[in-house]
PDB file of N, CA and C in Angstrom:
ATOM      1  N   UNK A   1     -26.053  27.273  22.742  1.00  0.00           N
ATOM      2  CA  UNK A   1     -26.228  25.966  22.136  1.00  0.00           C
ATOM      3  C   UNK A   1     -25.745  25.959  20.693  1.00  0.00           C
ATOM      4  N   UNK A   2     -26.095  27.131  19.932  1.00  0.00           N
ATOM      5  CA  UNK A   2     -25.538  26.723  18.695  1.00  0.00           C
ATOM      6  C   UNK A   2     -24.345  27.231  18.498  1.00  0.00           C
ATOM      7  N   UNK A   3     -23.466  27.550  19.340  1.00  0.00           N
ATOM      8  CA  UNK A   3     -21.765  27.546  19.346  1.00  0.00           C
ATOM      9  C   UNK A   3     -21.402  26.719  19.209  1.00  0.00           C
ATOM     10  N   UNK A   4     -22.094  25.486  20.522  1.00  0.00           N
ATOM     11  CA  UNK A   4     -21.353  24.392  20.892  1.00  0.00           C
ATOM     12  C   UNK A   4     -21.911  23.190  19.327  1.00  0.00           C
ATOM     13  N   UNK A   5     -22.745  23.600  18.853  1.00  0.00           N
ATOM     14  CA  UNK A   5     -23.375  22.944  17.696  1.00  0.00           C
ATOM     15  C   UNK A   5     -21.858  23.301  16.402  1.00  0.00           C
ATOM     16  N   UNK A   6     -21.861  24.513  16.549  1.00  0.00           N
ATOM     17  CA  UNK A   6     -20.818  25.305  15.392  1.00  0.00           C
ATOM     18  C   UNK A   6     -19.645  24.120  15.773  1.00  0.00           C
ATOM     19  N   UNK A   7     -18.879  24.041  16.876  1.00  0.00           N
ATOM     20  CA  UNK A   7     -17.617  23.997  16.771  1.00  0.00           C
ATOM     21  C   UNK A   7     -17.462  22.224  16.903  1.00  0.00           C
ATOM     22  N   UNK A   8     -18.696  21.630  17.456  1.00  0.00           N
ATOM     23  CA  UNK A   8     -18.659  20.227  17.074  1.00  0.00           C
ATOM     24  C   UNK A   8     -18.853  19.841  15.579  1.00  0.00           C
ATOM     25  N   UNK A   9     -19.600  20.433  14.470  1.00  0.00           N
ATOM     26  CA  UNK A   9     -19.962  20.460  13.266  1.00  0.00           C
ATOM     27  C   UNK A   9     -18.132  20.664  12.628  1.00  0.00           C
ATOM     28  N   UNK A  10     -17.618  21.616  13.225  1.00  0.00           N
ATOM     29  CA  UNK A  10     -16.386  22.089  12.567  1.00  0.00           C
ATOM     30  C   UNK A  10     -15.185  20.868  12.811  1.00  0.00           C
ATOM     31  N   UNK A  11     -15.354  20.167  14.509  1.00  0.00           N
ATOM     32  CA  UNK A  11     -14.715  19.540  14.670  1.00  0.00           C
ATOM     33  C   UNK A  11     -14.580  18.097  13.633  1.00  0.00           C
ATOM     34  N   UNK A  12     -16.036  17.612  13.231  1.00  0.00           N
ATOM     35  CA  UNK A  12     -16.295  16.643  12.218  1.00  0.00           C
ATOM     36  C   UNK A  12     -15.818  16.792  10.891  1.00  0.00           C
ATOM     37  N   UNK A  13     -15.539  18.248  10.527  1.00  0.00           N
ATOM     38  CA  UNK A  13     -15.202  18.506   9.309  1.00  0.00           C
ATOM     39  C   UNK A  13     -13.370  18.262   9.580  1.00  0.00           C
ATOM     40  N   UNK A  14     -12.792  18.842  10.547  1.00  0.00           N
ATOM     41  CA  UNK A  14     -11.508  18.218  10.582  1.00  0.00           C
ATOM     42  C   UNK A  14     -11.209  17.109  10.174  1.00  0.00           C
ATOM     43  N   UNK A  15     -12.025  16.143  11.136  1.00  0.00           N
ATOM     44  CA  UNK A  15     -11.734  14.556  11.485  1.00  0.00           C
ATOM     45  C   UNK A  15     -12.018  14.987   9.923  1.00  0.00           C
ATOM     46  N   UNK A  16     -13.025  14.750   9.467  1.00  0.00           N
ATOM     47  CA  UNK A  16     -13.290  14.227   7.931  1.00  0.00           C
ATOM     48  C   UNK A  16     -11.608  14.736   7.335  1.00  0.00           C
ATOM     49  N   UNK A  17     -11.184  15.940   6.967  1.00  0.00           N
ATOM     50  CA  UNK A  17     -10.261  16.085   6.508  1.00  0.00           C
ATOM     51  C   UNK A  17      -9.058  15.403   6.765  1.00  0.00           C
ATOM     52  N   UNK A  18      -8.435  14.856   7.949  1.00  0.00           N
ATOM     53  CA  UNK A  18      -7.711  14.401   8.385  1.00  0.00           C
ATOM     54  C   UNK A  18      -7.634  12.883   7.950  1.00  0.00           C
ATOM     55  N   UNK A  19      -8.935  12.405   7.740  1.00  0.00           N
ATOM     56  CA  UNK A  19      -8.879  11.264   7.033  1.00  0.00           C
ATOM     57  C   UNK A  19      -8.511  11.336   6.011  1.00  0.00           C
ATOM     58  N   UNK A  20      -8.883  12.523   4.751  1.00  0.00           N
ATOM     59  CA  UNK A  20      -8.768  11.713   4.021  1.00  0.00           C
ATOM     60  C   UNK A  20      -7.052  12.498   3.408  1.00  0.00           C
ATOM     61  N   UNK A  21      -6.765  13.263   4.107  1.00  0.00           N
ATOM     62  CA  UNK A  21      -4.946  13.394   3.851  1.00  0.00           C
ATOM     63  C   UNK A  21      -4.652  12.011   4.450  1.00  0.00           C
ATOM     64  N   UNK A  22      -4.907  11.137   5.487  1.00  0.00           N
ATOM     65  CA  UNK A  22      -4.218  10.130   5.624  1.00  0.00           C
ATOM     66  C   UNK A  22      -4.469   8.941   4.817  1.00  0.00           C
ATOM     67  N   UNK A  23      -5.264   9.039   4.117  1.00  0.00           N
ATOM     68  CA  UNK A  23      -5.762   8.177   3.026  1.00  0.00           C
ATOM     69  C   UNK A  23      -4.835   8.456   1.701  1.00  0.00           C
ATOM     70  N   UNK A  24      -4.836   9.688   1.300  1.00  0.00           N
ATOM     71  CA  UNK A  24      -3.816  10.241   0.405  1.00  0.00           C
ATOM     72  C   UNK A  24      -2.613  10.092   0.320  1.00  0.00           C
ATOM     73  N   UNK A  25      -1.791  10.017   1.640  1.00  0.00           N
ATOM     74  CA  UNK A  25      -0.751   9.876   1.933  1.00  0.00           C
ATOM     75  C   UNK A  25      -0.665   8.172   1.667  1.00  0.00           C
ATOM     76  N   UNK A  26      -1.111   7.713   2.487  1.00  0.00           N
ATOM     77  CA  UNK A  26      -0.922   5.825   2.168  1.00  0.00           C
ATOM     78  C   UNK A  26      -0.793   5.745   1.019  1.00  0.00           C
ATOM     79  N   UNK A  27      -1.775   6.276   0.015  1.00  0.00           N
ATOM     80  CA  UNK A  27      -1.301   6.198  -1.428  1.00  0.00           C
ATOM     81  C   UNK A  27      -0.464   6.186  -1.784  1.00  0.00           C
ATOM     82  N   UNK A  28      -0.297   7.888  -1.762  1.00  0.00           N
ATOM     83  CA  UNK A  28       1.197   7.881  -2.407  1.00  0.00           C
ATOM     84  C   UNK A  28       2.592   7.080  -2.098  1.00  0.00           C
ATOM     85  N   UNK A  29       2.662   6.774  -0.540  1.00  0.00           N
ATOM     86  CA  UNK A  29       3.350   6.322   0.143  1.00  0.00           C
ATOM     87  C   UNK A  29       3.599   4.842  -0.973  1.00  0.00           C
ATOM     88  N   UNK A  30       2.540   4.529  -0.787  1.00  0.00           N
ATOM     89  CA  UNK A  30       2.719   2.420  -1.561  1.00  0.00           C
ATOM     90  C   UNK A  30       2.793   2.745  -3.071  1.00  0.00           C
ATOM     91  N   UNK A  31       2.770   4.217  -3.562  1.00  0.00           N
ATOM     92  CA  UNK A  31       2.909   3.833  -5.098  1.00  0.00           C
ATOM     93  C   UNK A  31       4.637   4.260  -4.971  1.00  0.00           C
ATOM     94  N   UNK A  32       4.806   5.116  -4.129  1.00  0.00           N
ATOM     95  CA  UNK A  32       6.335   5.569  -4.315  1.00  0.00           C
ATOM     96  C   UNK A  32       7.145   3.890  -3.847  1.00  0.00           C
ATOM     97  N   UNK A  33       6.879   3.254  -3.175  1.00  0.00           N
ATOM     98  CA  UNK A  33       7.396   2.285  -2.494  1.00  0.00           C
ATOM     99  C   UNK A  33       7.467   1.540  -4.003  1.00  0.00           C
ATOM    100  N   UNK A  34       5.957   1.182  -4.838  1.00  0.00           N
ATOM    101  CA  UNK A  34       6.003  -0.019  -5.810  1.00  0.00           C
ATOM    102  C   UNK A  34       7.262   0.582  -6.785  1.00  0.00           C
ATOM    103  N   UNK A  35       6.958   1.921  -7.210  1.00  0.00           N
ATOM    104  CA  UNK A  35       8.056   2.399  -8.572  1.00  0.00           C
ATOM    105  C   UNK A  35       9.309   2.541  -7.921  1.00  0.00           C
ATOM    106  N   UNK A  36       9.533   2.218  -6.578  1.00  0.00           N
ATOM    107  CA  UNK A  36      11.262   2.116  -5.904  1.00  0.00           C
ATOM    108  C   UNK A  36      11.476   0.706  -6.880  1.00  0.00           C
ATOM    109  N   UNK A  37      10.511  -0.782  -6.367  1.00  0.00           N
ATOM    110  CA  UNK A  37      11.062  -1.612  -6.550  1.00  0.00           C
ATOM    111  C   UNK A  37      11.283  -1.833  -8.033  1.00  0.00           C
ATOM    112  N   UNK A  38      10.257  -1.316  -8.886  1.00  0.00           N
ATOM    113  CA  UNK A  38      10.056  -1.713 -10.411  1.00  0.00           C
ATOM    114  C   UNK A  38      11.514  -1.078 -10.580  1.00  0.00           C
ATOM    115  N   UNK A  39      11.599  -0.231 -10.245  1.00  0.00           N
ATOM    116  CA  UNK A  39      13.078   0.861 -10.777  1.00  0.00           C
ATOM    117  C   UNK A  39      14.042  -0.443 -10.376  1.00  0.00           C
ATOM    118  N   UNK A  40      13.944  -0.785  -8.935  1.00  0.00           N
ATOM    119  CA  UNK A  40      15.727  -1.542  -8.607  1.00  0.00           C
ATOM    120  C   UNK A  40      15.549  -2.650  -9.738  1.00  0.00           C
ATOM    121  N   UNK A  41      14.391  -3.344  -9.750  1.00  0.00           N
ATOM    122  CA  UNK A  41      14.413  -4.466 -10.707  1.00  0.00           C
ATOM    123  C   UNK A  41      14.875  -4.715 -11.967  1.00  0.00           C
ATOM    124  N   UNK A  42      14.635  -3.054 -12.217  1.00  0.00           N
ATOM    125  CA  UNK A  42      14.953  -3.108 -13.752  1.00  0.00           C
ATOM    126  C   UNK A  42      16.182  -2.916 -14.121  1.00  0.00           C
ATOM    127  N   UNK A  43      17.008  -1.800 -12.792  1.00  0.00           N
ATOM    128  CA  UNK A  43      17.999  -1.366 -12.800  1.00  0.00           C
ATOM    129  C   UNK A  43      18.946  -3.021 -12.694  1.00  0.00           C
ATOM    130  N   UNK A  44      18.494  -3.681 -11.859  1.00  0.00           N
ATOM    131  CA  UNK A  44      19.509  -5.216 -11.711  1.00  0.00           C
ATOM    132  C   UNK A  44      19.488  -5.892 -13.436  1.00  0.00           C
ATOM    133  N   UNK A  45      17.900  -5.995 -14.144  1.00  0.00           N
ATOM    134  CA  UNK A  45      17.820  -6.401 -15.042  1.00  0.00           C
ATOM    135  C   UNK A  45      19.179  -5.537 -16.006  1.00  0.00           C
ATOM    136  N   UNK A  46      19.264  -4.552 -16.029  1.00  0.00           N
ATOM    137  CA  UNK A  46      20.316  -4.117 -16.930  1.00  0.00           C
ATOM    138  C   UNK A  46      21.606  -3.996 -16.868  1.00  0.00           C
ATOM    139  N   UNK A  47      21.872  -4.108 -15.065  1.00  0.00           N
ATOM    140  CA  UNK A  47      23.787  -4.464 -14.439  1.00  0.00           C
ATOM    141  C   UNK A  47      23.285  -6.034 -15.474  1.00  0.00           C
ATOM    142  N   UNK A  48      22.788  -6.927 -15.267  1.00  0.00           N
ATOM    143  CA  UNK A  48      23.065  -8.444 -15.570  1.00  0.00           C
ATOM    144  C   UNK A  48      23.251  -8.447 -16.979  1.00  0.00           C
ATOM    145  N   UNK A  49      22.760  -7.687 -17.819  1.00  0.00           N
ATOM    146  CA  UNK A  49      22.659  -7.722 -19.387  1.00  0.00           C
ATOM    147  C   UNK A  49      24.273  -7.032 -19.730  1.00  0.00           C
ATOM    148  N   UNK A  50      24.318  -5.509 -18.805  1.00  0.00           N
ATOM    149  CA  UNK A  50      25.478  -5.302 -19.189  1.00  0.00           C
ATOM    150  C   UNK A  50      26.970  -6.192 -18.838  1.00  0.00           C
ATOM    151  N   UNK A  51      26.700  -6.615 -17.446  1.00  0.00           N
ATOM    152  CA  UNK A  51      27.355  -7.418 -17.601  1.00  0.00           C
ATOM    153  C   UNK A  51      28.156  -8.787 -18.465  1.00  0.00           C
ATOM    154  N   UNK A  52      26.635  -9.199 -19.034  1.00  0.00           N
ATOM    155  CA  UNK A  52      26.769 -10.313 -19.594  1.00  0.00           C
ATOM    156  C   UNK A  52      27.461 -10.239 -20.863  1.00  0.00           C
ATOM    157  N   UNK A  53      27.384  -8.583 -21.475  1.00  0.00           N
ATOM    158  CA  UNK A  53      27.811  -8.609 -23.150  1.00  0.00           C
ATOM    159  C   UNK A  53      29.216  -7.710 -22.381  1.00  0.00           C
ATOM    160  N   UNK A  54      29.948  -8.011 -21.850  1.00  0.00           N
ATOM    161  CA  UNK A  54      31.025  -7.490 -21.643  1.00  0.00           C
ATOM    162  C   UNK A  54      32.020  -8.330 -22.250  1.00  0.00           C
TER     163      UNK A  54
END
């Protein structure tokens, strides 16, 4: 009984872990996504400027 106690206890500690790398990951995932767009935005903001003083 307390094997099957051990390796269900262990199994919960996975799941727990597994959450929260997938929690971690979403993070990073949507902050890498936001500083893609801030970057293209800014990058267009400065083709248009350079452009403009040409």
């Amino acid at each position: 009984m307390r094997r099957a106690q051990t390796a269900l206890e262990y199994l919960f500690m996975m799941a727990a872990a597994l959450i929260l790398v997938a929690i971690t990951l979403r993070v990073i995932l949507n902050s890498v996504g936001e500083i893609n767009k801030v970057v293209t935005e800014y990058i267009t903001t400065i083709r248009q400027n350079i452009i403009e003083n040409l």
